[in-house]
C-alpha atoms as a PDB file:
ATOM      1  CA  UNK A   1     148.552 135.991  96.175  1.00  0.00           C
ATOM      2  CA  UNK A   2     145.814 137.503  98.532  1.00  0.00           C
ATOM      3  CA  UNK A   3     146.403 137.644 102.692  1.00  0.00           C
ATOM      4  CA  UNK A   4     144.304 134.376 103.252  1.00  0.00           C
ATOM      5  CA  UNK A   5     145.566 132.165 100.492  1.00  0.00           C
ATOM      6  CA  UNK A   6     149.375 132.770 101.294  1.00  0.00           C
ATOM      7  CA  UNK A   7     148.531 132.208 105.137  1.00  0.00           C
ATOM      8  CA  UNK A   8     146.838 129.258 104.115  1.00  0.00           C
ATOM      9  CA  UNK A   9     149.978 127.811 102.089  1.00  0.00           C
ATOM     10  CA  UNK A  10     152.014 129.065 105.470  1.00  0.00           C
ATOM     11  CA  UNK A  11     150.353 127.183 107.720  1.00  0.00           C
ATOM     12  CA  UNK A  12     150.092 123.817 105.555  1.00  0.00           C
ATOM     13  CA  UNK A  13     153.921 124.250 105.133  1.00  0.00           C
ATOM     14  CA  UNK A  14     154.453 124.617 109.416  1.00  0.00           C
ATOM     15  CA  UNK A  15     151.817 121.890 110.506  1.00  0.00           C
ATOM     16  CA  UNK A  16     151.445 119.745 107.011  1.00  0.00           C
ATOM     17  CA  UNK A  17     147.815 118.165 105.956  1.00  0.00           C
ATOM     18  CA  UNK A  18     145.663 117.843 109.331  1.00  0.00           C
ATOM     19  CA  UNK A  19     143.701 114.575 108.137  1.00  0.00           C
ATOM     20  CA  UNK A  20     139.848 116.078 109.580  1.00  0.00           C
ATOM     21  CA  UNK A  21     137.685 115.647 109.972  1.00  0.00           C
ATOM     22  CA  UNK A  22     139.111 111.833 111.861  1.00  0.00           C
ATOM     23  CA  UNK A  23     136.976 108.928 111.859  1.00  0.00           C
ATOM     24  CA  UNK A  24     137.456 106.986 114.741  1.00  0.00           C
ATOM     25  CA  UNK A  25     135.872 104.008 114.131  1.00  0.00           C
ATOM     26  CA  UNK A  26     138.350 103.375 110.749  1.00  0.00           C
ATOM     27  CA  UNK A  27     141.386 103.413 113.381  1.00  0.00           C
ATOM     28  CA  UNK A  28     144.753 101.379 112.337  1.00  0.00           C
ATOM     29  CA  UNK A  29     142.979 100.597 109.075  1.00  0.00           C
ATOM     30  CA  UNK A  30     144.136 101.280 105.523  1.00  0.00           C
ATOM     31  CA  UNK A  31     144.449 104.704 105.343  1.00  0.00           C
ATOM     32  CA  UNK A  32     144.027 105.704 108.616  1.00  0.00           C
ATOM     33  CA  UNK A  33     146.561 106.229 111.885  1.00  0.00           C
ATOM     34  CA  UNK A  34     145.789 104.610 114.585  1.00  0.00           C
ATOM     35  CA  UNK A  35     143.262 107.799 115.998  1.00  0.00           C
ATOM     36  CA  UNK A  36     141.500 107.617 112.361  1.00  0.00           C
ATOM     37  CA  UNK A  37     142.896 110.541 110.852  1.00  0.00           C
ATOM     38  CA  UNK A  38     143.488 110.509 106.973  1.00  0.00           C
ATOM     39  CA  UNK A  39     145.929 113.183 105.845  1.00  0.00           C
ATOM     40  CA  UNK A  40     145.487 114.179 102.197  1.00  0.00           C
ATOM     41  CA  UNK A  41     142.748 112.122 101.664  1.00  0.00           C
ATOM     42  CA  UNK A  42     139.719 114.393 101.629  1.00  0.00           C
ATOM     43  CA  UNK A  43     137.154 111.841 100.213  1.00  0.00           C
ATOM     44  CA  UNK A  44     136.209 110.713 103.706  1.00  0.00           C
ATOM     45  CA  UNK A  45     133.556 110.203 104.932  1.00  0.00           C
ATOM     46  CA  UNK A  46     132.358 107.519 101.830  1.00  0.00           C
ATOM     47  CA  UNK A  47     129.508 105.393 103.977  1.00  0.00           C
ATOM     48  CA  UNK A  48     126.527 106.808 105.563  1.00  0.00           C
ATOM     49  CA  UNK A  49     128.061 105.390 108.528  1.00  0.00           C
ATOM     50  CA  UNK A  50     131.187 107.132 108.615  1.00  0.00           C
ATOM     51  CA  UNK A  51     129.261 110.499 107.544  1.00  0.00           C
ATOM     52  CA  UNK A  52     126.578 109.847 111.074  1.00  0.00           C
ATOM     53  CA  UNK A  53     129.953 109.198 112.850  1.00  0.00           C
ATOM     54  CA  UNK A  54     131.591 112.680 111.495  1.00  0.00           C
ATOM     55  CA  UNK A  55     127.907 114.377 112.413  1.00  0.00           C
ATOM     56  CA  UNK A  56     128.222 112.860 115.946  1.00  0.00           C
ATOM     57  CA  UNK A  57     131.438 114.585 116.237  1.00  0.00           C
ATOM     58  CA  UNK A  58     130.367 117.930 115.225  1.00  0.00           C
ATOM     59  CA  UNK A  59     127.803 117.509 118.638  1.00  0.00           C
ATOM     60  CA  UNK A  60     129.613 116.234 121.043  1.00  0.00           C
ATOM     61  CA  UNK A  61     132.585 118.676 120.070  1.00  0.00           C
ATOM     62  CA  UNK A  62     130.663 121.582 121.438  1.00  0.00           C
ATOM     63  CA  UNK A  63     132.920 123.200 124.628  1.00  0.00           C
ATOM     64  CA  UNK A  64     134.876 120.312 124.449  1.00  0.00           C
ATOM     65  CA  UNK A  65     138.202 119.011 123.334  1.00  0.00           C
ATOM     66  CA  UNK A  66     138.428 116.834 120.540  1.00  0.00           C
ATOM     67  CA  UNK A  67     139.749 113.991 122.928  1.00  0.00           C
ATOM     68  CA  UNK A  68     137.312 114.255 124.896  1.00  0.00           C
ATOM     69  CA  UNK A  69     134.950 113.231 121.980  1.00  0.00           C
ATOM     70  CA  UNK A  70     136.978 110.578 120.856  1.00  0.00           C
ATOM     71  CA  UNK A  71     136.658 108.878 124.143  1.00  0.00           C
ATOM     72  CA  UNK A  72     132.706 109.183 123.929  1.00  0.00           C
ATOM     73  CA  UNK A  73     132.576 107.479 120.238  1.00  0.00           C
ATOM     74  CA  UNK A  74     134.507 104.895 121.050  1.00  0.00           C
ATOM     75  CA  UNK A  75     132.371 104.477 124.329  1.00  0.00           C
ATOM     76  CA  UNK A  76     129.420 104.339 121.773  1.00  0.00           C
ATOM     77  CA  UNK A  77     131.449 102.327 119.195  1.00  0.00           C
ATOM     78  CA  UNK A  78     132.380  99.423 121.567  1.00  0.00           C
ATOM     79  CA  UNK A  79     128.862  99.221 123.365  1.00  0.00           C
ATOM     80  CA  UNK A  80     126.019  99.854 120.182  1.00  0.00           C
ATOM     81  CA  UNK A  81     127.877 100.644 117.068  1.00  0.00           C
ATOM     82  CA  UNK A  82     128.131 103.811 115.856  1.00  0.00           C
ATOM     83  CA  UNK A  83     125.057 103.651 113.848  1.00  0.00           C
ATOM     84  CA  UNK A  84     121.776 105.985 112.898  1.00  0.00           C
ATOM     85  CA  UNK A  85     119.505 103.226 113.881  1.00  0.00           C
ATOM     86  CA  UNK A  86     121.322 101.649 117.293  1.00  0.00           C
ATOM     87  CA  UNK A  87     121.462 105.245 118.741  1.00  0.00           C
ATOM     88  CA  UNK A  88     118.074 106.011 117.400  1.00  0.00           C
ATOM     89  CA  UNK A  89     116.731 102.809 119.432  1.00  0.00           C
ATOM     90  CA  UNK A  90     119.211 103.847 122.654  1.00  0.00           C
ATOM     91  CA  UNK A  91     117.760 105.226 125.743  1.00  0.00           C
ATOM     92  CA  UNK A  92     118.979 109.040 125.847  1.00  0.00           C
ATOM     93  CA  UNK A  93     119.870 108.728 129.709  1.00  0.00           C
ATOM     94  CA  UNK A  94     121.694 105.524 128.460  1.00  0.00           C
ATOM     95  CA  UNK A  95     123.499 107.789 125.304  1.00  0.00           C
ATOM     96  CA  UNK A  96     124.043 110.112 128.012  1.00  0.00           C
ATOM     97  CA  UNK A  97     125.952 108.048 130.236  1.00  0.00           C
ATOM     98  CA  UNK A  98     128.121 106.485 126.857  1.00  0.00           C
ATOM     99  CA  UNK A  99     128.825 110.496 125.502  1.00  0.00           C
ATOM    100  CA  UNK A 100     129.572 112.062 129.336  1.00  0.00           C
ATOM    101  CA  UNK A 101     133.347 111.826 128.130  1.00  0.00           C
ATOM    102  CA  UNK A 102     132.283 115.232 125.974  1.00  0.00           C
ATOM    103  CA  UNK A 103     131.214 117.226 128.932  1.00  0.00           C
ATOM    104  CA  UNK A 104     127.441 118.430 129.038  1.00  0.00           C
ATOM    105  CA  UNK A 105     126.429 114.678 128.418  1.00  0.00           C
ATOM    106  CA  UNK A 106     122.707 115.178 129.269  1.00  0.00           C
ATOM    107  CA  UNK A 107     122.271 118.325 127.203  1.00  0.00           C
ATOM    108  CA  UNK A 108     124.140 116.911 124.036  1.00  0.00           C
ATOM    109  CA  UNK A 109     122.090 113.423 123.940  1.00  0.00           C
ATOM    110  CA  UNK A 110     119.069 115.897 124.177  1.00  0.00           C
ATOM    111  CA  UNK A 111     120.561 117.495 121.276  1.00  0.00           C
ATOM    112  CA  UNK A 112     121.682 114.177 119.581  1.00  0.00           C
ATOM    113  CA  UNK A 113     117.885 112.802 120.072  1.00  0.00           C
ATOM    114  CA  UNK A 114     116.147 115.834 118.399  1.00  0.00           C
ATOM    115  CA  UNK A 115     118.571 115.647 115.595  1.00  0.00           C
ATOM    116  CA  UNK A 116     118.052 111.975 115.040  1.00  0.00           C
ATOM    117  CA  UNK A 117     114.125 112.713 115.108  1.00  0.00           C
ATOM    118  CA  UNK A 118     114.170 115.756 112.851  1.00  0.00           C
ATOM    119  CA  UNK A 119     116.648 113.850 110.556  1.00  0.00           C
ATOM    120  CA  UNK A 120     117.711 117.575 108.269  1.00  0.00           C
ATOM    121  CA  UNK A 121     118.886 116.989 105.101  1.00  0.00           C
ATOM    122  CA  UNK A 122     122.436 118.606 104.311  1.00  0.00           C
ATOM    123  CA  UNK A 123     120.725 121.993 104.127  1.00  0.00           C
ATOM    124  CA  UNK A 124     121.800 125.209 106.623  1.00  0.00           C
ATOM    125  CA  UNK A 125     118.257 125.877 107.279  1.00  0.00           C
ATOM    126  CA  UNK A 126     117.069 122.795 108.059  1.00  0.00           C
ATOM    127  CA  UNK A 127     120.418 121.924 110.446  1.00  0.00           C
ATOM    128  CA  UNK A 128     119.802 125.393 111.951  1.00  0.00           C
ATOM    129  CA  UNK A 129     116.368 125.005 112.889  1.00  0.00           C
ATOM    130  CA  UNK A 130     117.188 121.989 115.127  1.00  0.00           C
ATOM    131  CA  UNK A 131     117.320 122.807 118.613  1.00  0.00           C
ATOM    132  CA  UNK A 132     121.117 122.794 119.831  1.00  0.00           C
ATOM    133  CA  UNK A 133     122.383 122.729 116.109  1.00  0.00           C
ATOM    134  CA  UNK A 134     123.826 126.714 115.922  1.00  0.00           C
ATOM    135  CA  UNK A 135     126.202 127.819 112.982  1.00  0.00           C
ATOM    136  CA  UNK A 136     129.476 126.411 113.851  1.00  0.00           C
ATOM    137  CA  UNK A 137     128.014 122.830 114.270  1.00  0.00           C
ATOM    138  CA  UNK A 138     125.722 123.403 111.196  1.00  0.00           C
ATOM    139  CA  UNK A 139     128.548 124.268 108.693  1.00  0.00           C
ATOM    140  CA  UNK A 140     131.016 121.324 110.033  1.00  0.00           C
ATOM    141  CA  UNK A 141     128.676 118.998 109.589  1.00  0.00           C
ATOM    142  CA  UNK A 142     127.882 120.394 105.573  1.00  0.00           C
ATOM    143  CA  UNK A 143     131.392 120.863 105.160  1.00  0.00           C
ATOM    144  CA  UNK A 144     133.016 117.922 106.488  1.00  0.00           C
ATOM    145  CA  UNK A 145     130.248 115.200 106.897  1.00  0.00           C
ATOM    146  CA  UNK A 146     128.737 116.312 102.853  1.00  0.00           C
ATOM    147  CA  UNK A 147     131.371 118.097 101.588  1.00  0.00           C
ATOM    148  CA  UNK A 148     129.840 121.232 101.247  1.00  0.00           C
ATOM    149  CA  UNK A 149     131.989 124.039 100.199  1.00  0.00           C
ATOM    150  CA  UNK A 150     131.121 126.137 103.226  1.00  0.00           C
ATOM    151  CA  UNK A 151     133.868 127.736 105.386  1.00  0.00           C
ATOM    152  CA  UNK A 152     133.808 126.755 109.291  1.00  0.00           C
ATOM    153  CA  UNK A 153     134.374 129.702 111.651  1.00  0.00           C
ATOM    154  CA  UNK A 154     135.368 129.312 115.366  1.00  0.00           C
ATOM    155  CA  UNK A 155     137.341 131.130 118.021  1.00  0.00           C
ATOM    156  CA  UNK A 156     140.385 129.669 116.513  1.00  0.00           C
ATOM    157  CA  UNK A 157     140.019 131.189 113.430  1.00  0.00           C
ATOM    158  CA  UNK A 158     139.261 134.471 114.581  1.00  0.00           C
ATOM    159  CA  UNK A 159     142.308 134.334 116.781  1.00  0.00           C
ATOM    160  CA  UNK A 160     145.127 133.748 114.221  1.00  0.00           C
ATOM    161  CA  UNK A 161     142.906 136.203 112.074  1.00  0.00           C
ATOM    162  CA  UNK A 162     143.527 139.168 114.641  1.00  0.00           C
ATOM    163  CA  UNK A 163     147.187 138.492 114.725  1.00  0.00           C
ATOM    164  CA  UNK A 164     147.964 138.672 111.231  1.00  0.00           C
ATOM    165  CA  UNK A 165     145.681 141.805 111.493  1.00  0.00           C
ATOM    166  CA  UNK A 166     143.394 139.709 108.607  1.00  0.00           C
ATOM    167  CA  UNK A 167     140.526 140.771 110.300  1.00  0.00           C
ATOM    168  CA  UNK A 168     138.579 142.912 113.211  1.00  0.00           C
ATOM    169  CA  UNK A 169     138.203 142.425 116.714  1.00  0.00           C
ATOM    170  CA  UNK A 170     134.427 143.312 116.502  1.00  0.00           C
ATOM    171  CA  UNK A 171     134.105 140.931 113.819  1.00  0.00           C
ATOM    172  CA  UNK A 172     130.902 138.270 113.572  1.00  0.00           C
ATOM    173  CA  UNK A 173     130.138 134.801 112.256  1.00  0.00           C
ATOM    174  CA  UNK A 174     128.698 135.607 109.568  1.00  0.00           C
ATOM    175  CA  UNK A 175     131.175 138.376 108.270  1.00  0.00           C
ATOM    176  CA  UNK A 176     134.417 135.896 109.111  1.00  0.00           C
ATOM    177  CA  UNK A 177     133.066 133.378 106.649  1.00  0.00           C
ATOM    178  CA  UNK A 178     131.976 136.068 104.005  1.00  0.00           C
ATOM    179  CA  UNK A 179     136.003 136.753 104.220  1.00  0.00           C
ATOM    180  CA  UNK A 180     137.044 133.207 103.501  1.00  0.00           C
ATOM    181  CA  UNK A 181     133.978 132.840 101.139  1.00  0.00           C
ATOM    182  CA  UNK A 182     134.917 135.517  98.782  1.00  0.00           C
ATOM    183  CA  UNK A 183     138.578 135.316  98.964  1.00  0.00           C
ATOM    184  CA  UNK A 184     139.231 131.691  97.728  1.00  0.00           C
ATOM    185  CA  UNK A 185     137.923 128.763  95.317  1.00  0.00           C
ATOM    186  CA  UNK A 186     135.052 127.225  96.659  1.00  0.00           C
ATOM    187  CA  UNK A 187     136.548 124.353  97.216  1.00  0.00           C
ATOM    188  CA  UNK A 188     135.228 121.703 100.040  1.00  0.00           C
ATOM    189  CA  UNK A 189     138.756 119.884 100.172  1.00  0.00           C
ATOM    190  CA  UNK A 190     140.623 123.735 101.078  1.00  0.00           C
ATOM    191  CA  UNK A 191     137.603 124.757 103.675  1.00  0.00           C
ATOM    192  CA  UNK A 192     138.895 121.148 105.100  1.00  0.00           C
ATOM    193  CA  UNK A 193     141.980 121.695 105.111  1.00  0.00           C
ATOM    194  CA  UNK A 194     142.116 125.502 106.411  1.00  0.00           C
ATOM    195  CA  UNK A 195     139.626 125.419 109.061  1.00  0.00           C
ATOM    196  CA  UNK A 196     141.928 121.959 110.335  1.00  0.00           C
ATOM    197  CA  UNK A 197     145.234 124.113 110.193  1.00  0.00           C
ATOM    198  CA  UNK A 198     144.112 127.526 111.901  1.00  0.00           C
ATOM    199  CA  UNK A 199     142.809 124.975 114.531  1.00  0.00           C
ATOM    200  CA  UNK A 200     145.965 123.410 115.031  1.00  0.00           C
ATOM    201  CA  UNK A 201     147.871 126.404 114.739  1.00  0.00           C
ATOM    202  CA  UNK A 202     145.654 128.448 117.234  1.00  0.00           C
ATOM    203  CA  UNK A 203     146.090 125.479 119.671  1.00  0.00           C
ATOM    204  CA  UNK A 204     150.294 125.315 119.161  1.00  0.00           C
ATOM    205  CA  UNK A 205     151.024 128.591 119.827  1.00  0.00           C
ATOM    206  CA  UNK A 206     153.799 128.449 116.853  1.00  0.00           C
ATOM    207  CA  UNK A 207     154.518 131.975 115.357  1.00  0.00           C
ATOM    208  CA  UNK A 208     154.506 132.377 111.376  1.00  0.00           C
ATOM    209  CA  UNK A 209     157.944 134.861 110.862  1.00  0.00           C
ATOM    210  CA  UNK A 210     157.064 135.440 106.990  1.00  0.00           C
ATOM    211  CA  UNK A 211     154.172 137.037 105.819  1.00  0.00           C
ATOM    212  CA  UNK A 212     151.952 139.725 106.563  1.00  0.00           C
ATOM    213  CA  UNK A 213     151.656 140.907 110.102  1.00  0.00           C
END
């Protein structure tokens, strides 16, 4: 078994199936705790609605805590709906004011705005070449709001990396994810689940005692 899949299987044995990327407006429904996670299930988002909901995460996530987001959606879910067309239609000092939860409120309804207006298909280029939209945000929304099997790197990842000694210090963006790319199935459902659990596991501070070191 290579380095990455066995501390892949390690940390899904520690912290179990993460449930990302959560939907908060499917909260206490069937399926879903009461935050809108959905453990094991990685078929989510089904609606176009759920999948703009998952791509509003991805923005407002950026130098924020994921709480922090959740507190801006449902701001936006219990005033105008979490929907393409409601936002689209919103004043953006009024979406700033519902998203300033997320930190950098006036900056990321600036950034929500030109997204809604340049309207990218699920394409890295495209996402890329929207002002505000940089790698990290591009490849969580392909991976977790289309299912694209594209692996999400962020300082998380690189941190449990280094201490396993999986990777280097120096190391970019670009040559983190040609790691993951090339050492496992392409498979949308593991990029999920992975990127979820060295999150989670970067944030708990747990040690791994087997494996490599």
């Amino acid at each position: 078994m290579n380095p990455l899949y066995r501390l892949y299987q390690e940390l899904l044995n520690l912290h179990g199936p993460q449930g990302w990327w959560p939907i908060t407006s499917m909260a206490g429904k069937p399926g879903f705790d009461d935050r809108g996670y959905h453990n094991g299930d990685y078929s989510f988002p089904k609606t176009p609605q759920q999948r703009f909901e998952v791509i509003l995460g991805a923005i407002l996530t950026q130098n924020t805590a994921w709480k922090n987001v959740e507190k801006a959606l449902l701001n936006l879910k219990n005033t105008v709906l979490l929907s393409r067309e409601k936002i689209e239609n919103l004043p953006e000092k009024k979406l700033a004011q519902l998203i300033r939860p997320a930190g950098y409120f006036n900056q990321k309804a600036k950034k929500i705005k030109l997204f809604l207006k340049a309207r990218p298909g699920p394409d890295r280029e495209e996402l890329l070449s929207v002002w505000g939209i940089g790698p990290e945000t591009a490849d969580s929304i392909l991976l977790y709001a289309f299912h694209k099997p594209i692996f999400v790197v962020d300082a998380y990842t690189k941190r449990v990396l280094l201490s396993r000694g999986l990777c280097k210090k120096d190391a970019s963006y670009d040559e983190l994810q040609d790691l993951f790319n090339k050492s496992l199935p392409k498979d949308h459902r593991l990029f999920n689940e992975y990127h979820a659990l060295l999150v989670e596991h970067a944030k708990s501070g747990k040690i791994i005692k087997t494996g490599n070191r």
